[in-house]
N, C-alpha and C. Protein backbone atom coordinates (compact mmCIF):
# COMPACT_ATOMS: atom_id res chain seq x y z
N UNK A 1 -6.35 -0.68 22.56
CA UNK A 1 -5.43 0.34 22.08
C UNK A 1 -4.51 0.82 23.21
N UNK A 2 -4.98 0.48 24.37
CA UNK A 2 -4.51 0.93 25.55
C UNK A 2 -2.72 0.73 25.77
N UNK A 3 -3.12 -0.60 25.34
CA UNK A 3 -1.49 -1.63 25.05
C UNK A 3 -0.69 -1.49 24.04
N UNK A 4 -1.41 -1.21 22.76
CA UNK A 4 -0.41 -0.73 21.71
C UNK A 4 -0.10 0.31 22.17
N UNK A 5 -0.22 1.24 22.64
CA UNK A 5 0.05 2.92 23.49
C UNK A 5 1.48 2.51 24.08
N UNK A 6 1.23 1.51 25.21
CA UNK A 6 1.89 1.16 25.97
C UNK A 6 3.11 0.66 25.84
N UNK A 7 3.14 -0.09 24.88
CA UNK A 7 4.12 -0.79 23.60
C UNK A 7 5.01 0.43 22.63
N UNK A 8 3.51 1.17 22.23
CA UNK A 8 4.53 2.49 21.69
C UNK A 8 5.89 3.57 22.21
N UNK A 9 5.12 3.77 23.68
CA UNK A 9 6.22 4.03 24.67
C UNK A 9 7.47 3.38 25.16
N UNK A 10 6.89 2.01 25.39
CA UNK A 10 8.31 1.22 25.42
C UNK A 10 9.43 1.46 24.13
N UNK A 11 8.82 1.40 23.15
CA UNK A 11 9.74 1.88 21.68
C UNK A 11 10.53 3.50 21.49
N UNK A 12 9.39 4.31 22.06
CA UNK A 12 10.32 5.27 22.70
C UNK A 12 11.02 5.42 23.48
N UNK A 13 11.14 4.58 24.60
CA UNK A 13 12.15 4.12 25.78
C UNK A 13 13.34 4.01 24.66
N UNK A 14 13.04 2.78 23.51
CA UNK A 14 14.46 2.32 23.21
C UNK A 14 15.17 3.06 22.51
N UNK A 15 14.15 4.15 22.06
CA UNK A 15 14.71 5.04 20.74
C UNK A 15 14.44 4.71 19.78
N UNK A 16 13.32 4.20 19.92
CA UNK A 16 12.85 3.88 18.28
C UNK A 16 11.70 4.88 17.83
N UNK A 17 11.24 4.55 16.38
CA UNK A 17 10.12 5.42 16.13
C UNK A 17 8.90 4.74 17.23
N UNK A 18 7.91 5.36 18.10
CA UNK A 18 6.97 5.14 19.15
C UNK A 18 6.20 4.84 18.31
N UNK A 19 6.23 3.59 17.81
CA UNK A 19 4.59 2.43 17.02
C UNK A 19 4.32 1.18 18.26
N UNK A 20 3.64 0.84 18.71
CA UNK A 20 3.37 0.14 19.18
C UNK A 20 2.03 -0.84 18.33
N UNK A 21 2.05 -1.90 18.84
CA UNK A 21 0.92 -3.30 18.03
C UNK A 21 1.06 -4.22 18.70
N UNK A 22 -0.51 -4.80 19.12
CA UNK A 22 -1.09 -5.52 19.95
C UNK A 22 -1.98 -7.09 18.70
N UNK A 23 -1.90 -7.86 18.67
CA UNK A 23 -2.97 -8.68 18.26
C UNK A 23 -3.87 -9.46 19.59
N UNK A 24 -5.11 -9.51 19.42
CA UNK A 24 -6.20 -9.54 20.26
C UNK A 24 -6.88 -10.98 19.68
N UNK A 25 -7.18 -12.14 19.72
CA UNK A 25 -7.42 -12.93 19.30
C UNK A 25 -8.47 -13.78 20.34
N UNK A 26 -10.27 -13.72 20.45
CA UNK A 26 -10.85 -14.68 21.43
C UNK A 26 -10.86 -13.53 22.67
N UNK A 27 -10.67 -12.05 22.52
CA UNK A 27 -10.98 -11.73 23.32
C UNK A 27 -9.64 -11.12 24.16
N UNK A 28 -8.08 -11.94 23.89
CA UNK A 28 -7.09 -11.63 24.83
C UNK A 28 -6.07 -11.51 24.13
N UNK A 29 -4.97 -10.70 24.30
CA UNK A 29 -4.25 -10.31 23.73
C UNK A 29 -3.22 -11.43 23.58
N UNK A 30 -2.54 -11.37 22.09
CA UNK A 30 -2.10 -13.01 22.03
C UNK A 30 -0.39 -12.26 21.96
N UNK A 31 -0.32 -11.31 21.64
CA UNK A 31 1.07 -10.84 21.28
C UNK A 31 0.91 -9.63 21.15
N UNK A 32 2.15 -8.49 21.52
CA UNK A 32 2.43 -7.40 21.50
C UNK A 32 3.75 -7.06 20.95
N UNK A 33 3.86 -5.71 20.42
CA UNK A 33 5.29 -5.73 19.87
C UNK A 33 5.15 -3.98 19.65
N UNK A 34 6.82 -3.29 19.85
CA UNK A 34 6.79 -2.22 19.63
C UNK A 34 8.08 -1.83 18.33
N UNK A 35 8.18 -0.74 17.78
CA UNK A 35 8.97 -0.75 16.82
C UNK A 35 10.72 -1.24 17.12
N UNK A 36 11.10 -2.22 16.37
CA UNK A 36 12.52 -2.17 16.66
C UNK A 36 13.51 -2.35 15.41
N UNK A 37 13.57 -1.53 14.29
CA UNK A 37 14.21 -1.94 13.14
C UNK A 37 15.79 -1.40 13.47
N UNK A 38 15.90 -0.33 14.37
CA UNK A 38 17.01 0.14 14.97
C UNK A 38 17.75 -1.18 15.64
N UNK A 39 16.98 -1.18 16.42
CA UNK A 39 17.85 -2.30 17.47
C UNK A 39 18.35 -4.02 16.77
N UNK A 40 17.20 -4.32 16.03
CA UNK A 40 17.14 -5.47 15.43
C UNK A 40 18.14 -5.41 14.20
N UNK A 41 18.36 -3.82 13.70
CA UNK A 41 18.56 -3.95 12.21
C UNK A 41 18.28 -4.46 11.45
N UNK A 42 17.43 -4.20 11.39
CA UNK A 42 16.12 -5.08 10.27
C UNK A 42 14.91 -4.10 9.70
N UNK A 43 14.87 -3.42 8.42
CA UNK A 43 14.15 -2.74 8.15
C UNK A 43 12.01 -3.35 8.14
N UNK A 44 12.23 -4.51 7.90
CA UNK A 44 10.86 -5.03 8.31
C UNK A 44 10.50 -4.85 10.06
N UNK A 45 10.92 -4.87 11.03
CA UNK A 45 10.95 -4.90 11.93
C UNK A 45 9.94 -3.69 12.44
N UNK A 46 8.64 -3.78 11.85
CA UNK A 46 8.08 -2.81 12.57
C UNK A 46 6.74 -3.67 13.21
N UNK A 47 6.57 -2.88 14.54
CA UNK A 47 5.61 -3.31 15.78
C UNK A 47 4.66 -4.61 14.40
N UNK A 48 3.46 -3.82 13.44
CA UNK A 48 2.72 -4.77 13.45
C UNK A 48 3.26 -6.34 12.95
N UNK A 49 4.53 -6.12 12.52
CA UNK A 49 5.52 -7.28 11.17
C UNK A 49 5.47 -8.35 13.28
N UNK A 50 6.14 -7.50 14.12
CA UNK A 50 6.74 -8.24 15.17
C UNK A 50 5.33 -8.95 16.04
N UNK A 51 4.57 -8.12 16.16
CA UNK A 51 3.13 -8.29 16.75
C UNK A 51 2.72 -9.51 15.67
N UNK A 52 2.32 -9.32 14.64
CA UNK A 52 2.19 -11.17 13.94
C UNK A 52 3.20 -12.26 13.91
N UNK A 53 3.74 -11.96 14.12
CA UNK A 53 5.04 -13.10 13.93
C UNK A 53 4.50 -13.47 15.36
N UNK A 54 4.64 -13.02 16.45
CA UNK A 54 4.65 -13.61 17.72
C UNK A 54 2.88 -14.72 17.53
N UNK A 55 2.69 -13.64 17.44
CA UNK A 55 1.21 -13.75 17.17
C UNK A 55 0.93 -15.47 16.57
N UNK A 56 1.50 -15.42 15.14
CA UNK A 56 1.55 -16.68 15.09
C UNK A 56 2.52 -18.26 15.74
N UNK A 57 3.84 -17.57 15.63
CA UNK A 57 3.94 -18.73 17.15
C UNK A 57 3.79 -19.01 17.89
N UNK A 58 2.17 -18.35 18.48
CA UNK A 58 1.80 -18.63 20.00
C UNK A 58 0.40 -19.50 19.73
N UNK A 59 0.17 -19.00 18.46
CA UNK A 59 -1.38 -19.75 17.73
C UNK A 59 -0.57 -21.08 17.15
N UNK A 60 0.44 -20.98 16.79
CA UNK A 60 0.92 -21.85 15.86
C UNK A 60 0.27 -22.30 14.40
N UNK A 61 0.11 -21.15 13.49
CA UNK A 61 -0.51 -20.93 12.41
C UNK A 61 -0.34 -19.69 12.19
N UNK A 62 0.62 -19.52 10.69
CA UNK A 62 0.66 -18.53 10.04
C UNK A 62 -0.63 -17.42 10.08
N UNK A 63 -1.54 -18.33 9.52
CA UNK A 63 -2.98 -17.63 9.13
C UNK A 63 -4.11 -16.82 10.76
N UNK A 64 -4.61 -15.90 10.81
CA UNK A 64 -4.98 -15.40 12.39
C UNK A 64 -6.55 -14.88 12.00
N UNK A 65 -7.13 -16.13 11.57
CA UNK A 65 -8.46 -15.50 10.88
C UNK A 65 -8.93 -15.00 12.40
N UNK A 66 -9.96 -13.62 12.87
CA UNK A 66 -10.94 -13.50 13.79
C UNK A 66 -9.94 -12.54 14.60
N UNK A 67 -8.68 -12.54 14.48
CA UNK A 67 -7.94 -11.61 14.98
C UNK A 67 -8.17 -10.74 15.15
N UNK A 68 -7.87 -9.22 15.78
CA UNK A 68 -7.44 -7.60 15.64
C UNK A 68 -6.12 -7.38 16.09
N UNK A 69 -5.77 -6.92 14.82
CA UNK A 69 -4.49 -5.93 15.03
C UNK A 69 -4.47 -4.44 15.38
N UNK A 70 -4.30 -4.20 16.47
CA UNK A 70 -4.42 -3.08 17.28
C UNK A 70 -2.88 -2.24 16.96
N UNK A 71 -3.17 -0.53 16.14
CA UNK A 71 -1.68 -0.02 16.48
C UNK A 71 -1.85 0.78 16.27
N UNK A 72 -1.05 1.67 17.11
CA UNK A 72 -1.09 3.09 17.13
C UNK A 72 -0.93 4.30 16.08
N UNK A 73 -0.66 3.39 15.07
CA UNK A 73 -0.24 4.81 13.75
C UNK A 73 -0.32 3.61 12.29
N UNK A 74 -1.31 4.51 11.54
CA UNK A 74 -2.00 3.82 10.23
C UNK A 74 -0.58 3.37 9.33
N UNK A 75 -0.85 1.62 9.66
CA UNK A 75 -0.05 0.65 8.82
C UNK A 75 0.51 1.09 7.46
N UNK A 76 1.71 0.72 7.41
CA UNK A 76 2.53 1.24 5.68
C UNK A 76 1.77 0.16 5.00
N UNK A 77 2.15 0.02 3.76
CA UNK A 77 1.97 -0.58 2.52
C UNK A 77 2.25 -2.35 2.90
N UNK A 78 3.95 -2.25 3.60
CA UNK A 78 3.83 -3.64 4.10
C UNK A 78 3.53 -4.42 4.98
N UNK A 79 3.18 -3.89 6.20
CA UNK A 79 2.46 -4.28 7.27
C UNK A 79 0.66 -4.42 6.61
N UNK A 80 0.46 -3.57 6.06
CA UNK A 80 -1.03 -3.87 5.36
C UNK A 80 -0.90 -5.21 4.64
N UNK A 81 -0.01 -5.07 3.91
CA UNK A 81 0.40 -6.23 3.09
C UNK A 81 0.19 -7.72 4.35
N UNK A 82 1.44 -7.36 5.15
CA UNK A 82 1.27 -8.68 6.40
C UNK A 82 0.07 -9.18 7.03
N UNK A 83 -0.96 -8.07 7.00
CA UNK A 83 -2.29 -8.37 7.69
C UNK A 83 -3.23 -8.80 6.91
N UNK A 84 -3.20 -8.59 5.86
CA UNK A 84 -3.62 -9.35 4.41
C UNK A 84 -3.28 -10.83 4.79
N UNK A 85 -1.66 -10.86 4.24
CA UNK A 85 -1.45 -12.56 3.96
C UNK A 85 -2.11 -13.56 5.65
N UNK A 86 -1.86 -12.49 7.01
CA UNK A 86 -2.45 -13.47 7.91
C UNK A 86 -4.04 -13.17 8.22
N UNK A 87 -4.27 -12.92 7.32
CA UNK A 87 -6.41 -12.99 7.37
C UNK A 87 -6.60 -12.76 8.27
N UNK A 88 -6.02 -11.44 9.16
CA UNK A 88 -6.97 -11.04 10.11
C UNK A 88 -7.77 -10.42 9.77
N UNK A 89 -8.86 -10.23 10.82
CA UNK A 89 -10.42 -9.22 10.27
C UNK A 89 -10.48 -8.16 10.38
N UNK A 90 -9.80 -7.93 11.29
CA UNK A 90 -9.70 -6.28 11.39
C UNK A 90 -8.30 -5.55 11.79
N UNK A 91 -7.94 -4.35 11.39
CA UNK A 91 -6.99 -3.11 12.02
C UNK A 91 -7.55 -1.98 12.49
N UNK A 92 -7.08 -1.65 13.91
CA UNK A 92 -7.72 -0.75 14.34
C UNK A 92 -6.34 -0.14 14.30
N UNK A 93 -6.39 1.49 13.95
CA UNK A 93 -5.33 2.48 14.10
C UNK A 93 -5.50 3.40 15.16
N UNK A 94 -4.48 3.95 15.51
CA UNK A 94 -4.70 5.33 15.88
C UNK A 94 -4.56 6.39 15.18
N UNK A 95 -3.26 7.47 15.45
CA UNK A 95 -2.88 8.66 14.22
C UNK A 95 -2.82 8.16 12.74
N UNK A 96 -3.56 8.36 11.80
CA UNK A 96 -2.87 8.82 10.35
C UNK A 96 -1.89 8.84 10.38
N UNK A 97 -1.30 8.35 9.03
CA UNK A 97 0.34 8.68 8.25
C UNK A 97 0.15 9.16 7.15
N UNK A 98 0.12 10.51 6.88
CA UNK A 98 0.17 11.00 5.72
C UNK A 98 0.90 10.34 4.72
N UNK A 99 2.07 10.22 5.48
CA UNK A 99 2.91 10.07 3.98
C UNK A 99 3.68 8.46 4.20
N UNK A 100 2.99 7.38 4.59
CA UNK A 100 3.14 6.24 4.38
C UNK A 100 2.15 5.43 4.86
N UNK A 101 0.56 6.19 5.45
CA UNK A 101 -0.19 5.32 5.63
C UNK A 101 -0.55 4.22 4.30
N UNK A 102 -1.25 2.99 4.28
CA UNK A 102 -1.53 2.49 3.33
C UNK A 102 -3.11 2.04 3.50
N UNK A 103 -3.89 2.52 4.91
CA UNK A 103 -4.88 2.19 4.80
C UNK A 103 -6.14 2.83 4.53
N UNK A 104 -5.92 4.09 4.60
CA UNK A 104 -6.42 5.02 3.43
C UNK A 104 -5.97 6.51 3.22
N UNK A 105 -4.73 6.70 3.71
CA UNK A 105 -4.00 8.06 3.28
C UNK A 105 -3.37 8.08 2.14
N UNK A 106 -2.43 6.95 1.82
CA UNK A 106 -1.53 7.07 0.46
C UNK A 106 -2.98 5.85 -0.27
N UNK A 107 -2.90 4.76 -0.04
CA UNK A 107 -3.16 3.81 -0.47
C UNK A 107 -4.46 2.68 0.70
N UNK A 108 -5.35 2.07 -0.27
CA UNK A 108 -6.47 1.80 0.71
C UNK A 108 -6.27 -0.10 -0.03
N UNK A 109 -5.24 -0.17 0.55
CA UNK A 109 -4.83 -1.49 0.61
C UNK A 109 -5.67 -2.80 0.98
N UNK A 110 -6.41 -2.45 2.43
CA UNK A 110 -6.76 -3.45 3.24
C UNK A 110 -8.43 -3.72 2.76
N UNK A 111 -8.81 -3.31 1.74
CA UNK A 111 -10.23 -3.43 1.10
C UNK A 111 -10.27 -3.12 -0.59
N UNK A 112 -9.22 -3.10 -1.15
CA UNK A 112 -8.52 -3.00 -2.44
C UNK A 112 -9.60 -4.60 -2.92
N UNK A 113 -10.37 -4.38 -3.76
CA UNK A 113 -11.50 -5.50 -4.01
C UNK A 113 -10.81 -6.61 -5.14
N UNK A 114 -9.83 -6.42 -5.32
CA UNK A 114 -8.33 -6.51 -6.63
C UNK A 114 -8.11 -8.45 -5.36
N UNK A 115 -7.78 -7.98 -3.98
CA UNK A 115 -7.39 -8.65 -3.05
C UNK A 115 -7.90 -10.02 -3.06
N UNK A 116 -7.50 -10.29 -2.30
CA UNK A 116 -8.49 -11.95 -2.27
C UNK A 116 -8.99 -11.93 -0.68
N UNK A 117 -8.44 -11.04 -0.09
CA UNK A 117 -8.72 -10.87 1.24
C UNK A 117 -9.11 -9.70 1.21
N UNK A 118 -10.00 -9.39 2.33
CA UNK A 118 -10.06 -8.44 2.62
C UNK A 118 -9.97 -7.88 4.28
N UNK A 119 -9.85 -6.61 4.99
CA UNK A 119 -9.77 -6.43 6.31
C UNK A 119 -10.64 -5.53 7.01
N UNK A 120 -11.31 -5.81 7.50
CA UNK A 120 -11.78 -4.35 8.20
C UNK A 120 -11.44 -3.46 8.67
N UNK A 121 -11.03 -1.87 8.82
CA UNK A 121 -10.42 -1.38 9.46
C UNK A 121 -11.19 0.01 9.81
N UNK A 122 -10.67 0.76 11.13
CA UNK A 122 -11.30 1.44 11.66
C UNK A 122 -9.83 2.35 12.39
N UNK A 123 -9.87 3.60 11.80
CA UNK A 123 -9.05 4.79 12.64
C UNK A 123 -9.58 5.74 13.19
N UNK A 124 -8.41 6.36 13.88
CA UNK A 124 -8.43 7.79 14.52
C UNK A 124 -8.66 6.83 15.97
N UNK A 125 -8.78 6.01 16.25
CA UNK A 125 -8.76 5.46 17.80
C UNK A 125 -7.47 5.82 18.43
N UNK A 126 -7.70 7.07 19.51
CA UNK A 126 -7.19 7.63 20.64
C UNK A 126 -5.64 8.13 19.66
N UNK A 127 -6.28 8.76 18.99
CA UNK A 127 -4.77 9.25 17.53
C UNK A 127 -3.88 10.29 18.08
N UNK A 128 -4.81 11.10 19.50
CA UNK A 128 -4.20 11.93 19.76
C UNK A 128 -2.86 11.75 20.73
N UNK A 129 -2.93 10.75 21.26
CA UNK A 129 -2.45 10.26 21.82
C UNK A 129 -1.14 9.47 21.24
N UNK A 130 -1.45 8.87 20.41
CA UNK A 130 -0.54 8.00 19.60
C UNK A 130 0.57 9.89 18.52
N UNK A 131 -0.23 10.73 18.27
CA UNK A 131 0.81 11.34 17.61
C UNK A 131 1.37 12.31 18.33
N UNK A 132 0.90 12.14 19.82
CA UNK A 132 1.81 12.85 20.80
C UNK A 132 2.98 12.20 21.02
N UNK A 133 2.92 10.67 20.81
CA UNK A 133 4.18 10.19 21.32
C UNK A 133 5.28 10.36 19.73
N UNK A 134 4.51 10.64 18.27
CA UNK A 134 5.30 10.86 17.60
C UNK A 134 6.00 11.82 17.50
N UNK A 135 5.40 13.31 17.51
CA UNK A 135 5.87 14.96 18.07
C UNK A 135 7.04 14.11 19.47
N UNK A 136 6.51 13.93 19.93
CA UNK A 136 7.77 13.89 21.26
C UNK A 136 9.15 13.20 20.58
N UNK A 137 9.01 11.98 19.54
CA UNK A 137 10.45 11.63 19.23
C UNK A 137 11.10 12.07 18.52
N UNK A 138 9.79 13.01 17.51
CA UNK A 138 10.48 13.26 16.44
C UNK A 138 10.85 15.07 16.97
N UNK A 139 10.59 15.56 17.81
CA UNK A 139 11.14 16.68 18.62
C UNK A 139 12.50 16.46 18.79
N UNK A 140 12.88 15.41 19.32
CA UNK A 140 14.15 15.19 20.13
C UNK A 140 15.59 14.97 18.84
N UNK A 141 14.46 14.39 17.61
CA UNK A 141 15.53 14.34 17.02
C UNK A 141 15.75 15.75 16.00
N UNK A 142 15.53 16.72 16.03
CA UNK A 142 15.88 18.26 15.66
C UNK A 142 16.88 18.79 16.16
């Protein structure tokens, strides 16, 4: 989580919303990515969408069975969605999203038994931290 943190900050460097996402694969981190839908213009463009994509062109395979997706603030609807279609095993979060988490604030997506997949997931890892860096961007923009 240390690195998605780390990643998150860099995204606040750029001015983006501070999400940061790490995938961990065998032990070592295979790809990192922090939010850039601003810069990219690209509304998919968030840390965990960028963190798998890399993720898989470094595995070279869509699919990331045994994975963790590491990120600092509980996945929307489509990033849950993304961690679904690449079968990783687990998401670890940090802060809650009230109002667009999808992994169990709005919607409990990633164990939805409907699925054909399912994910493990585990929050509140170092949240305080992760929604300090959200208060700080979203301060600046008031």
């Amino acid at each position: 989580m240390r690195a998605a943190l780390d990643e998150a900050r860099r995204g606040l460097e750029a001015g983006e919303v501070p999400v940061g996402a790490v995938v961990v694969l065998d032990g070592a981190i295979v790809a990192r990515a922090h939010n850039a839908p601003i810069a990219l213009a690209d509304p998919t463009a968030h840390a965990e969408i960028l963190a798998l994509r890399e993720a898989g062109r470094k595995t070279g395979n869509y699919r990331l069975p045994g994975a963790t997706l590491y990120v600092t603030v509980e996945p929307c609807a489509m990033c849950c969605g993304a961690a679904l279609h690449a079968r990783v095993a687990r998401v670890v979060y940090g802060a809650a999203d009230p109002k667009a988490g999808a992994v169990e604030s709005l919607h409990r997506l990633l164990d939805d038994a409907r699925s054909n997949h399912r994910v493990a997931a585990t929050g509140g890892v170092r949240a305080a931290e992760a929604a300090a860096l959200l208060r700080e961007f979203f301060e600046t923009k008031r």
